[in-house]
C-alpha atoms as a PDB file:
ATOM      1  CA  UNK A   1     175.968 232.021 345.850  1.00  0.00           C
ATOM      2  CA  UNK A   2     178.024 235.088 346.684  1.00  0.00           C
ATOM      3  CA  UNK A   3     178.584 233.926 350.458  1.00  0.00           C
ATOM      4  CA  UNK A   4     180.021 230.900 351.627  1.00  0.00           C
ATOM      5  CA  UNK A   5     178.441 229.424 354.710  1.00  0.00           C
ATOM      6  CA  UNK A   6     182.020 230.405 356.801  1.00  0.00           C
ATOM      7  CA  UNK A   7     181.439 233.849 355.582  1.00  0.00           C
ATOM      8  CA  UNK A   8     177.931 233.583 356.525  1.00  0.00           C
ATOM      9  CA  UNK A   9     178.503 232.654 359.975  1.00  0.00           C
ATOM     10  CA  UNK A  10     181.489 235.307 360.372  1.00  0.00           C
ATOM     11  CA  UNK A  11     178.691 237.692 359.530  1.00  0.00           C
ATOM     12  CA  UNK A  12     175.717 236.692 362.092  1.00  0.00           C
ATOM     13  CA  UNK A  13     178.495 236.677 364.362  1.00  0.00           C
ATOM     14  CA  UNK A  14     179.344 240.414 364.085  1.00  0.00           C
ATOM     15  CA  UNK A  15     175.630 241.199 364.201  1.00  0.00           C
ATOM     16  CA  UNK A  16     175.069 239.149 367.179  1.00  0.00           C
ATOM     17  CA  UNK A  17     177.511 241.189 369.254  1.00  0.00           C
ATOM     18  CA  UNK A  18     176.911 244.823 370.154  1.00  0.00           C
ATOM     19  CA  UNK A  19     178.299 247.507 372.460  1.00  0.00           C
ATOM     20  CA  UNK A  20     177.342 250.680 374.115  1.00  0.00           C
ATOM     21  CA  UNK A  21     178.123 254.046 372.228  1.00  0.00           C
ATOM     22  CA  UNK A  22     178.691 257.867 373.297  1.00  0.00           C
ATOM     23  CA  UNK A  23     178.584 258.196 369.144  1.00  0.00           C
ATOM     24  CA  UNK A  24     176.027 259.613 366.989  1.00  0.00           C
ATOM     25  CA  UNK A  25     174.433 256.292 365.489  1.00  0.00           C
ATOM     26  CA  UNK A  26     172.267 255.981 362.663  1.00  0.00           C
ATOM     27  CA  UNK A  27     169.038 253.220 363.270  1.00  0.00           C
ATOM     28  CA  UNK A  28     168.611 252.834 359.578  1.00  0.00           C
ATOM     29  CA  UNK A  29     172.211 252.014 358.732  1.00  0.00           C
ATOM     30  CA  UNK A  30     172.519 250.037 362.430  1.00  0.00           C
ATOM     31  CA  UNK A  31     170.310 247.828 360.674  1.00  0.00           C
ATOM     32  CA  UNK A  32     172.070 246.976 357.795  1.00  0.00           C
ATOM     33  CA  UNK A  33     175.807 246.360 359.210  1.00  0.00           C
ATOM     34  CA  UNK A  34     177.826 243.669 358.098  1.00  0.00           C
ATOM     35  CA  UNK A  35     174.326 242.159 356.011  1.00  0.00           C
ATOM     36  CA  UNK A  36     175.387 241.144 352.579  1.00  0.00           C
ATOM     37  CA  UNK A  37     173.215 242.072 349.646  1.00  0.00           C
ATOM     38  CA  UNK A  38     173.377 240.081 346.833  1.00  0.00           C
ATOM     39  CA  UNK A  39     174.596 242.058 342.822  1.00  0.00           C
ATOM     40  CA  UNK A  40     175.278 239.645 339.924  1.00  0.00           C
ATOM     41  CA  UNK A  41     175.955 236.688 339.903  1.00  0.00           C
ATOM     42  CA  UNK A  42     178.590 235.899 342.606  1.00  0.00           C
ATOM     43  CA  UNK A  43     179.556 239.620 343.988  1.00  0.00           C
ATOM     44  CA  UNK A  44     178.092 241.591 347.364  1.00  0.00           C
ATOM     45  CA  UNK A  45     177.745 244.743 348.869  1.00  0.00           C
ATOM     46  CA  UNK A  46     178.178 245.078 352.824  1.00  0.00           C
ATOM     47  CA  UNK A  47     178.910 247.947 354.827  1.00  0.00           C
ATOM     48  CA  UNK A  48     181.374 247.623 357.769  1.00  0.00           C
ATOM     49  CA  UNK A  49     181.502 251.022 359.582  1.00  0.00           C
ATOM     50  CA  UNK A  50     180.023 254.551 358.875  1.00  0.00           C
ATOM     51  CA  UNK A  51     180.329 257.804 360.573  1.00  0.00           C
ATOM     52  CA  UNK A  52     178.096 260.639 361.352  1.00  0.00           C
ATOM     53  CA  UNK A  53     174.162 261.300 360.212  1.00  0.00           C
ATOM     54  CA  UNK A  54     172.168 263.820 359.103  1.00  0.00           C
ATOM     55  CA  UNK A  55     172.188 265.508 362.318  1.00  0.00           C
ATOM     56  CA  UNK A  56     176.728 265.593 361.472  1.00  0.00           C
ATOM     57  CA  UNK A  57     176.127 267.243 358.585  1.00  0.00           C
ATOM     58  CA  UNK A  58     173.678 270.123 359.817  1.00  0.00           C
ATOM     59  CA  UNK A  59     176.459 270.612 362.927  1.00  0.00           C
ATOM     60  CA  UNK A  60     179.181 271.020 360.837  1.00  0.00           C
ATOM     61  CA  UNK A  61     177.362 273.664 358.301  1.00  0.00           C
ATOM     62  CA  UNK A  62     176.127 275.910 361.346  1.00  0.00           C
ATOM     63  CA  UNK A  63     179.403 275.561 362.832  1.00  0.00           C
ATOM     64  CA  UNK A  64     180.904 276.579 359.439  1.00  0.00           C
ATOM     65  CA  UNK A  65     178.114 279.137 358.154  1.00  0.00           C
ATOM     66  CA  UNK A  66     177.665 280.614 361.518  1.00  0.00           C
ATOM     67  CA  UNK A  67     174.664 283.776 361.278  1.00  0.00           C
ATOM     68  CA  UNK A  68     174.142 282.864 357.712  1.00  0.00           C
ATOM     69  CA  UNK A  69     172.177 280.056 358.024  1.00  0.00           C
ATOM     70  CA  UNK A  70     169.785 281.370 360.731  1.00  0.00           C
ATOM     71  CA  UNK A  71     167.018 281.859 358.464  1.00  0.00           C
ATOM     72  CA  UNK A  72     166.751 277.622 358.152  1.00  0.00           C
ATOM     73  CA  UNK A  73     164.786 276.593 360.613  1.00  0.00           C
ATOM     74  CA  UNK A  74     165.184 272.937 361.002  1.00  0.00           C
ATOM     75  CA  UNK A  75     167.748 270.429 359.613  1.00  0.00           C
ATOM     76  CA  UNK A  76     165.927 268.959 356.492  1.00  0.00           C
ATOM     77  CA  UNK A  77     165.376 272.455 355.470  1.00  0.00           C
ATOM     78  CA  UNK A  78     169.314 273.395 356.007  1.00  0.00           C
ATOM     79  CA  UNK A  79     170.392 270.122 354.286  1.00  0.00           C
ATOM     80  CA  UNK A  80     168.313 270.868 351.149  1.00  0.00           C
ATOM     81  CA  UNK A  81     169.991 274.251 351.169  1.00  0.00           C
ATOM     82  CA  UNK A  82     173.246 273.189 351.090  1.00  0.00           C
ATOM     83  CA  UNK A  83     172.768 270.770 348.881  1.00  0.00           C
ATOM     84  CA  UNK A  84     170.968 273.160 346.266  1.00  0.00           C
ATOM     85  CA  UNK A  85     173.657 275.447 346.362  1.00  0.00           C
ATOM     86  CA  UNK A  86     176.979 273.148 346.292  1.00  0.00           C
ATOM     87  CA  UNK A  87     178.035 273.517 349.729  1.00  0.00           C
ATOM     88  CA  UNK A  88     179.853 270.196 349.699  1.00  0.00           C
ATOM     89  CA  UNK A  89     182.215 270.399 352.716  1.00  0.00           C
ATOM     90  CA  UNK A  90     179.467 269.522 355.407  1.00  0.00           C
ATOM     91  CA  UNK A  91     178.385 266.231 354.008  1.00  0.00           C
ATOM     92  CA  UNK A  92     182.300 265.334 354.493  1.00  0.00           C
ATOM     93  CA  UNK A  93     181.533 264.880 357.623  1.00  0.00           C
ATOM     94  CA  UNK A  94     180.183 261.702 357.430  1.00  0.00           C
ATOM     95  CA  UNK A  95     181.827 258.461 356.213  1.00  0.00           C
ATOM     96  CA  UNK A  96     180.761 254.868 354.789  1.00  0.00           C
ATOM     97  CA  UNK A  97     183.085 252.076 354.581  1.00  0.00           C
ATOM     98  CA  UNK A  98     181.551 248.764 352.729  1.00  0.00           C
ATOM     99  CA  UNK A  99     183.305 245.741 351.673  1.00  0.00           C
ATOM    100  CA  UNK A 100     182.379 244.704 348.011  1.00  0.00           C
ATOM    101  CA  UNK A 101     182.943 241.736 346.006  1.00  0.00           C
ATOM    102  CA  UNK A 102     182.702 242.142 342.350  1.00  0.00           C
ATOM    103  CA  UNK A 103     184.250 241.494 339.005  1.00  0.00           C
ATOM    104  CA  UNK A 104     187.803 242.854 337.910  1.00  0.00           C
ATOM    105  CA  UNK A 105     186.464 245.193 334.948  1.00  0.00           C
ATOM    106  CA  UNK A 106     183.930 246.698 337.091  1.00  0.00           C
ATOM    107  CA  UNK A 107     186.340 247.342 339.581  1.00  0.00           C
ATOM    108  CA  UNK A 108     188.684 248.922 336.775  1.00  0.00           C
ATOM    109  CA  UNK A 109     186.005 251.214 336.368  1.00  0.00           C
ATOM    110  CA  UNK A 110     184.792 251.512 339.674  1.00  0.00           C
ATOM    111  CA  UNK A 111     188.668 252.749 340.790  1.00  0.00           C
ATOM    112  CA  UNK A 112     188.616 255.748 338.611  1.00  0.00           C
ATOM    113  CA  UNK A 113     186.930 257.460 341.627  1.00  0.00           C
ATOM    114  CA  UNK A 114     190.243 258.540 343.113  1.00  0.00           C
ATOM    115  CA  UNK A 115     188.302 259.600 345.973  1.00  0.00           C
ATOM    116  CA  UNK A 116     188.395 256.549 348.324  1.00  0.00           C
ATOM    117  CA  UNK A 117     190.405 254.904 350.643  1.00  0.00           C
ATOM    118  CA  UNK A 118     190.544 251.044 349.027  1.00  0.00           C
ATOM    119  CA  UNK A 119     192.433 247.877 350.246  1.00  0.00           C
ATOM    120  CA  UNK A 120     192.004 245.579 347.318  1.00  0.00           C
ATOM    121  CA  UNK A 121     192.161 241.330 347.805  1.00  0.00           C
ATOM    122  CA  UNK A 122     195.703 240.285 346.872  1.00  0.00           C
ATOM    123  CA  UNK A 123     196.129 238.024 344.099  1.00  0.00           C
ATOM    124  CA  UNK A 124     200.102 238.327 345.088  1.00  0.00           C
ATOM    125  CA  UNK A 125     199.670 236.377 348.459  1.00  0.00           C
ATOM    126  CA  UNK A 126     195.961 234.592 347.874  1.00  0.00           C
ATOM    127  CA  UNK A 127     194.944 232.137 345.522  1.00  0.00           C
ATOM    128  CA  UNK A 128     191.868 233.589 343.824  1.00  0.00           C
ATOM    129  CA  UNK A 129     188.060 231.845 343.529  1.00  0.00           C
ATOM    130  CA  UNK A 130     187.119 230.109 340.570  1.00  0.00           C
ATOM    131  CA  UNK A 131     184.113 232.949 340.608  1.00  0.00           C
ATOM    132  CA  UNK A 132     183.315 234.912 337.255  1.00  0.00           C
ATOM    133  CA  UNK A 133     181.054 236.979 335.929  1.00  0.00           C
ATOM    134  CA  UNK A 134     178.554 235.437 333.516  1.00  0.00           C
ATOM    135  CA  UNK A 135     175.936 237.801 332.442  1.00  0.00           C
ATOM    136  CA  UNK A 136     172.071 236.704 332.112  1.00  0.00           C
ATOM    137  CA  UNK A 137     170.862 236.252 328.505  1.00  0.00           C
ATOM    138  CA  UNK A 138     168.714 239.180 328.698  1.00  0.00           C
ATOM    139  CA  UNK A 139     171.809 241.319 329.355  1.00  0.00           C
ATOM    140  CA  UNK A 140     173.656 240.524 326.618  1.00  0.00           C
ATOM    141  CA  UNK A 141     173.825 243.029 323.998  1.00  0.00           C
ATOM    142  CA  UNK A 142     175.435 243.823 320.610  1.00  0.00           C
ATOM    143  CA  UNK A 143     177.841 247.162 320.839  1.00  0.00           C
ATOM    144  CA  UNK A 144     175.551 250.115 319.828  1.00  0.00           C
ATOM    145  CA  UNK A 145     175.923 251.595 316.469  1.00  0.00           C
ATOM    146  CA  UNK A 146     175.921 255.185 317.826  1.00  0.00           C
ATOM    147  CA  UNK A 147     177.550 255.384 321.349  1.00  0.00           C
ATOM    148  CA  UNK A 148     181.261 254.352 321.182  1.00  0.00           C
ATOM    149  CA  UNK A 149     180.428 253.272 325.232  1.00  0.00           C
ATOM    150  CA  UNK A 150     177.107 251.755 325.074  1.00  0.00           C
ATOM    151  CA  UNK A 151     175.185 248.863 324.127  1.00  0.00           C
ATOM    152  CA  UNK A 152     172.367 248.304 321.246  1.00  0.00           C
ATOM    153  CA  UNK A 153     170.026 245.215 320.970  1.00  0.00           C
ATOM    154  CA  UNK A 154     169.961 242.568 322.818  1.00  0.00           C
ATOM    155  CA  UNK A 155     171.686 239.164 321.049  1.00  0.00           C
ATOM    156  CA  UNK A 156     168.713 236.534 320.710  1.00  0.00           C
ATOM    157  CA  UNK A 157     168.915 232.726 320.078  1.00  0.00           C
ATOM    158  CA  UNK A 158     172.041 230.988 318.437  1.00  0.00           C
ATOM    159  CA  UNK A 159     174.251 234.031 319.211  1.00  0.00           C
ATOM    160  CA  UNK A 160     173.492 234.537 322.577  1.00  0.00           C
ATOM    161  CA  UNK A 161     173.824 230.819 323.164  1.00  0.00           C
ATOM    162  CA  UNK A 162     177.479 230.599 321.400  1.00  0.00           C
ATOM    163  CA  UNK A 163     178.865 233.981 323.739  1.00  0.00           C
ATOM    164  CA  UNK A 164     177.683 232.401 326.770  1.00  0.00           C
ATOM    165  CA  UNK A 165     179.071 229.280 325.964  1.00  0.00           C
ATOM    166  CA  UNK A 166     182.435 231.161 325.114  1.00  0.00           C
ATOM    167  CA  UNK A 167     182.397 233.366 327.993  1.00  0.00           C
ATOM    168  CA  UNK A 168     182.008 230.231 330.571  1.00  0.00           C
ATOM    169  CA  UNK A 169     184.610 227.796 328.130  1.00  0.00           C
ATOM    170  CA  UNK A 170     186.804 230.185 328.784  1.00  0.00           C
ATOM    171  CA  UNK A 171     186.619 231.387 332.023  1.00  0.00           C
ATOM    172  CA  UNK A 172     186.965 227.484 332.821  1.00  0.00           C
ATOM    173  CA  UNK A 173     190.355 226.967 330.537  1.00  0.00           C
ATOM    174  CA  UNK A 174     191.970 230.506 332.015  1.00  0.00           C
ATOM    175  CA  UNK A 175     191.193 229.556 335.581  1.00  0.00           C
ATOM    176  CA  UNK A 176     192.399 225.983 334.791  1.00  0.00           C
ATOM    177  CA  UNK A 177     195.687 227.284 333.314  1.00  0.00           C
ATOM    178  CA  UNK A 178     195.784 229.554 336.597  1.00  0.00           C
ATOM    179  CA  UNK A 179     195.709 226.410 339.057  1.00  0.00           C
ATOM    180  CA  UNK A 180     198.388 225.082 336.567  1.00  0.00           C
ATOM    181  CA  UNK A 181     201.084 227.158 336.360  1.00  0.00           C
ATOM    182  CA  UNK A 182     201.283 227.456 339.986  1.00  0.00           C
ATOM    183  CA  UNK A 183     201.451 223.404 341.016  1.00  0.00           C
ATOM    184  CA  UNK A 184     200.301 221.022 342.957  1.00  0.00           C
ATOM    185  CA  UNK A 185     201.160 221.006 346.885  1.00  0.00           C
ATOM    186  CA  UNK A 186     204.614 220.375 347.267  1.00  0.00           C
ATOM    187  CA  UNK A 187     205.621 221.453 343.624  1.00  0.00           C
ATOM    188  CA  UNK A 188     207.512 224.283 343.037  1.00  0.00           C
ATOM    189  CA  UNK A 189     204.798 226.479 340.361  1.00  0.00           C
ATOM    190  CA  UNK A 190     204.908 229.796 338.767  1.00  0.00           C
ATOM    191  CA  UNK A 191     204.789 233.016 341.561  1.00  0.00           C
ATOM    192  CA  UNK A 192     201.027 233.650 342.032  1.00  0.00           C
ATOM    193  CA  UNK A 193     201.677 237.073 341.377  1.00  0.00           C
ATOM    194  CA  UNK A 194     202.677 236.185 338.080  1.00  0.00           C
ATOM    195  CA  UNK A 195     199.805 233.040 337.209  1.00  0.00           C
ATOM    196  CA  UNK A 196     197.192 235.933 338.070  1.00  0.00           C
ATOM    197  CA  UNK A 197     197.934 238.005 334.899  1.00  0.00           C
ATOM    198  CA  UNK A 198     196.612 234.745 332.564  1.00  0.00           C
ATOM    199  CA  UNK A 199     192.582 235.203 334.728  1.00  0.00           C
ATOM    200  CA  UNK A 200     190.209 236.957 332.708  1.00  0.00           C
ATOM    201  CA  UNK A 201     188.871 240.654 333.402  1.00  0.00           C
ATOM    202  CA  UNK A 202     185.554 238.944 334.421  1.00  0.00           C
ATOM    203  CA  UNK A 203     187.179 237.097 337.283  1.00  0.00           C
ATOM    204  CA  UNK A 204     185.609 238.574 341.029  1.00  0.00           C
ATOM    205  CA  UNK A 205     187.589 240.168 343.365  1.00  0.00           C
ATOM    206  CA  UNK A 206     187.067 242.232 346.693  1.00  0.00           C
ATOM    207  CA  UNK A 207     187.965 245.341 348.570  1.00  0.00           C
ATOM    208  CA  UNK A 208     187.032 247.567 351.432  1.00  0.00           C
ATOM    209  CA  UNK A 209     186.121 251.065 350.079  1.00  0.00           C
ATOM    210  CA  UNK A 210     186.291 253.834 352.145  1.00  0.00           C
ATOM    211  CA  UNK A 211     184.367 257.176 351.360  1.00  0.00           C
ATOM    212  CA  UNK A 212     182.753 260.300 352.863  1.00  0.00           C
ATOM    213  CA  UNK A 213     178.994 261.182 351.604  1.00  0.00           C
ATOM    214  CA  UNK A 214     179.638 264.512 349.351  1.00  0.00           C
ATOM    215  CA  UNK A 215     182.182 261.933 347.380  1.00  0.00           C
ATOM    216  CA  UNK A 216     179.529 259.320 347.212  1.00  0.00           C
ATOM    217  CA  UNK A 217     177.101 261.213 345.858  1.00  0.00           C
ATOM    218  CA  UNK A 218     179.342 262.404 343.219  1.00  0.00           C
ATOM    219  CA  UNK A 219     180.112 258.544 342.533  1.00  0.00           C
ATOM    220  CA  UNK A 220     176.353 257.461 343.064  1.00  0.00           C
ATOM    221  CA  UNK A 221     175.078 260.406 340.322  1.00  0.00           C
ATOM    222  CA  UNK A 222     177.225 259.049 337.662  1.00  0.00           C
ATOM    223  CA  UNK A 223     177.030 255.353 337.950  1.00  0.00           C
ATOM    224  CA  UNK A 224     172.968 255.504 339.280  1.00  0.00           C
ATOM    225  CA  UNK A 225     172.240 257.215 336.088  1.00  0.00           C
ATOM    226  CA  UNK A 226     170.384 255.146 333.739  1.00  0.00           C
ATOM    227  CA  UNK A 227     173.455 255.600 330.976  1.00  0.00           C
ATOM    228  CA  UNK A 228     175.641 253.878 333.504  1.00  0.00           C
ATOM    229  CA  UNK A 229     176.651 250.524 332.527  1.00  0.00           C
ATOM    230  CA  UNK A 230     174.093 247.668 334.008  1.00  0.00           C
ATOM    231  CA  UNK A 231     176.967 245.830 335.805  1.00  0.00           C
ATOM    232  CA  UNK A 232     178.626 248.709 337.840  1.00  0.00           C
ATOM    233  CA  UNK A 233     174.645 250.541 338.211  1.00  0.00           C
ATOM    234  CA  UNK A 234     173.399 247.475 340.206  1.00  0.00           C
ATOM    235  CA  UNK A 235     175.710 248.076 342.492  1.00  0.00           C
ATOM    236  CA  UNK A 236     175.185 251.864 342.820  1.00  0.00           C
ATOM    237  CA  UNK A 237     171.552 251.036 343.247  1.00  0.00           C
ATOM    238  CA  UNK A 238     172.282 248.918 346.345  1.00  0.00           C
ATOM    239  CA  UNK A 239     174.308 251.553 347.758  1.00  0.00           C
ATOM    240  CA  UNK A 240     171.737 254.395 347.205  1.00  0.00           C
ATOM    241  CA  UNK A 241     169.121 251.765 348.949  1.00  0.00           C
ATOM    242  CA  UNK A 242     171.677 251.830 351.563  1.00  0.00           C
ATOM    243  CA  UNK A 243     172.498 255.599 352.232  1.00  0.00           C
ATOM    244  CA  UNK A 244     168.829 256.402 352.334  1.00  0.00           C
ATOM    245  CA  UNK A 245     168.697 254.187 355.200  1.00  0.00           C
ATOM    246  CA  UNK A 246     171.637 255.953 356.790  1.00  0.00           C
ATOM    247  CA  UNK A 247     171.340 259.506 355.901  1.00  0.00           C
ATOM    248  CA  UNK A 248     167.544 259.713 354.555  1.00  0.00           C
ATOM    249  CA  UNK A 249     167.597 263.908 354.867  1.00  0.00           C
ATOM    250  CA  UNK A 250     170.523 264.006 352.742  1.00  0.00           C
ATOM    251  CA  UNK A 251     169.730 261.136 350.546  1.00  0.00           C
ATOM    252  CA  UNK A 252     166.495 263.063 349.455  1.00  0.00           C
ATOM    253  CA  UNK A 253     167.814 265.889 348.821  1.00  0.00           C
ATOM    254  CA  UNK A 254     170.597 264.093 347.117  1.00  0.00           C
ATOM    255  CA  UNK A 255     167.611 262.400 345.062  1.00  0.00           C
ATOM    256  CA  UNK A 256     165.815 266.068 344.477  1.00  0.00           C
ATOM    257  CA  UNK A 257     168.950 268.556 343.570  1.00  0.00           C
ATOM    258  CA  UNK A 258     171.100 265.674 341.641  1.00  0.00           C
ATOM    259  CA  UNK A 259     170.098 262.424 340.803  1.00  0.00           C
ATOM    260  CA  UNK A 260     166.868 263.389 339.565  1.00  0.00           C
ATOM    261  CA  UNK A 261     167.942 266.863 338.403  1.00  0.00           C
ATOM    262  CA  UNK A 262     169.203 268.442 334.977  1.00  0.00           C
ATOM    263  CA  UNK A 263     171.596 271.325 334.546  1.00  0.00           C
ATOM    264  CA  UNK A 264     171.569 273.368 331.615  1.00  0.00           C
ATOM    265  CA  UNK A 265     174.285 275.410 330.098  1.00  0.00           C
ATOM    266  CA  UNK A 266     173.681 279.323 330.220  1.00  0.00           C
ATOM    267  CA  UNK A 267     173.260 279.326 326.165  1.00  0.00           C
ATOM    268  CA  UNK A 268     170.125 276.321 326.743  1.00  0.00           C
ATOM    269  CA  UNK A 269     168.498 278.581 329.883  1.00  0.00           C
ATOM    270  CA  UNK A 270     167.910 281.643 326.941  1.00  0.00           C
ATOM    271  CA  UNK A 271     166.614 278.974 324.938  1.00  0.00           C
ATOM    272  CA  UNK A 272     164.377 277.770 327.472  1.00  0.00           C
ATOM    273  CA  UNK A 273     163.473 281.724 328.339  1.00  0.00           C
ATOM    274  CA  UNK A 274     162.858 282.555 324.911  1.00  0.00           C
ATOM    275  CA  UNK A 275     160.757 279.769 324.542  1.00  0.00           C
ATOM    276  CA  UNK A 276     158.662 280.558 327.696  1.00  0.00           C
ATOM    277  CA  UNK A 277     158.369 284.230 325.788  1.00  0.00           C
ATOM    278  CA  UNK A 278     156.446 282.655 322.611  1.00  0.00           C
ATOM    279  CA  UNK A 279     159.482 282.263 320.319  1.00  0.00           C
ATOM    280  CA  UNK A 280     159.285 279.509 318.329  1.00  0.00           C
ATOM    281  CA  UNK A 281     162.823 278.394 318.854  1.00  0.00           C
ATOM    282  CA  UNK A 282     165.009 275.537 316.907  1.00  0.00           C
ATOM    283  CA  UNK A 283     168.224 274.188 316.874  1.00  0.00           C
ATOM    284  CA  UNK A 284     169.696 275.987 313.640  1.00  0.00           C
ATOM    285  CA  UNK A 285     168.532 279.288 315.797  1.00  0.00           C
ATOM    286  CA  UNK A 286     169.103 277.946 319.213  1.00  0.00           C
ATOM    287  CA  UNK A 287     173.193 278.107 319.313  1.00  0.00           C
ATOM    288  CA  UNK A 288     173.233 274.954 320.823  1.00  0.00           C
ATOM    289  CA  UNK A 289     174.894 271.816 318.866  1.00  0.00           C
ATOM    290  CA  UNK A 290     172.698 268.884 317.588  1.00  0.00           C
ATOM    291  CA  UNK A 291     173.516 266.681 320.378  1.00  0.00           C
ATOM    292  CA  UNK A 292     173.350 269.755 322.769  1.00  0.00           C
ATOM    293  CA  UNK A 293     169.151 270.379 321.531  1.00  0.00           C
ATOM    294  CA  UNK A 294     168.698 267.009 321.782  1.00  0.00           C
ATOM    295  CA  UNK A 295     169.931 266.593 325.194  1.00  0.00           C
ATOM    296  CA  UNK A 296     167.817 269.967 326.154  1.00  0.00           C
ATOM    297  CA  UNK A 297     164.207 268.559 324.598  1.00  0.00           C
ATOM    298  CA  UNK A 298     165.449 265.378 326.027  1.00  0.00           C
ATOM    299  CA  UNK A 299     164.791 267.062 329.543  1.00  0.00           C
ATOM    300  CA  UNK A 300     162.153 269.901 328.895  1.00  0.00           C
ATOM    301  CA  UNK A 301     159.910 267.008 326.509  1.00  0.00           C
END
């Protein structure tokens, strides 16, 4: 259970209570504040605060673009346009700040989006949960015998059995060792900021993460993607569920011009061309690599 029932109550609290705005609000995304939603096993995904809407974004382009955008006539129209042609500054505009509880190596991974504001838990001052990561059977896989960074089959029977029953034995004896080293009430114990470093990358943690929306896509189009890894995509997932309800104009186009696009280098669009002109193209004659064709009949079937 990813909530306690304190943090539960803290929670309906802060939706019980509202106030009276001059700012622009979003009724989707009103909806959703401070509601956990479950991902894995023990982690979360809430947001705390957001700024702006569609309607922010739209503002700040004709404020920006001026006469050039007087041949859009309404704001979905205006956002698609922008979005189709990279205009990223106007979807800074609006902000999303969610607090997130989840596991130390997807956070690791997570964090290499340097384009956040993040205050991380502190394992210096606070005594971490016994809370890890244990992945369902079905998600357990063998490394992949072609991607360095994927997975391959999933592990079946006795095998899958044994590296659960390793991945929980040990979780146990780290986390153990971890209450150890720092003593008992009243005993003088190893700095906690020292016992941490024994925990296990699969221990939880939790920050606030900070982020405007042209940053978020960026982040949401490379760990939505189906080639993301499962354990940081589930939580991408939740977030896109969340940003359509707060920006849906944006969000769609989002969904049209990125998540659901390809791009093509200039060498595969004369491929492409020449096939459209009858050539029977292939990928000795194409100038594209092996992995480069594959990747281009990957997308045009």
């Amino acid at each position: 259970m990813p909530l306690s029932p304190d943090q539960q109550a803290e929670i309906d609290a802060q939706r019980a209570q509202s106030q009276p705005t001059l700012r622009a609000t979003s009724p989707g995304i009103e909806a959703q504040l401070y509601r956990a939603h479950p991902v894995l096993d023990h982690g979360f995904v809430r947001v705390i605060d957001y700024m702006g809407d569609d309607a922010a974004i739209t503002q700040a382009a004709r404020v920006s673009y001026g006469r050039g955008t007087k041949s859009v006539q309404n704001d979905e129209g205006l956002i698609r346009y922008l979005m189709r042609h990279w205009h990223s500054t106007p979807f800074e505009m609006c902000e999303l700040k969610l607090h997130v509880k989840l596991p130390v190596f997807v956070a690791r991974q997570w964090i290499r989006h340097r384009t956040a504001n993040v205050n991380e838990y502190s394992a210096r001052y606070s005594v971490l949960d016994r809370e890890f990561y244990i992945p369902a059977p079905e998600h357990l896989a063998a490394q992949s015998s072609i991607n360095n960074q994927g997975r391959g089959a999933t592990l079946e029977g006795d095998e899958a059995a044994r590296v659960l029953e390793t991945l929980k034995a040990d979780s146990d004896r780290a986390y153990d060792h971890y209450e150890q080293m720092m003593g008992q009430e009243g005993q003088q114990g190893l700095a906690r900021e020292l016992a941490r470093m024994n925990l296990p990358a699969n221990v939880y943690t939790q920050w606030y993460w900070k982020v405007d929306l042209h940053n978020l896509f960026h982040f949401l189009r490379l760990r939505a993607d189906p080639h993301a890894q499962y354990e940081i995509r589930v939580y991408a997932e939740i977030i896109c569920d969340l940003v359509r309800d707060w920006v849906p104009l944006a969000y769609a186009a989002f969904e049209e011009y990125r998540l659901g696009s390809a791009q093509l280098s200039a060498t595969g669009v004369q491929v492409v061309r020449r096939m459209l002109a009858g050539e029977k193209v292939t990928q000795e004659t194409s100038g594209l690599t092996k992995r480069e064709w594959a990747e281009l009949m990957g997308v045009i079937g």
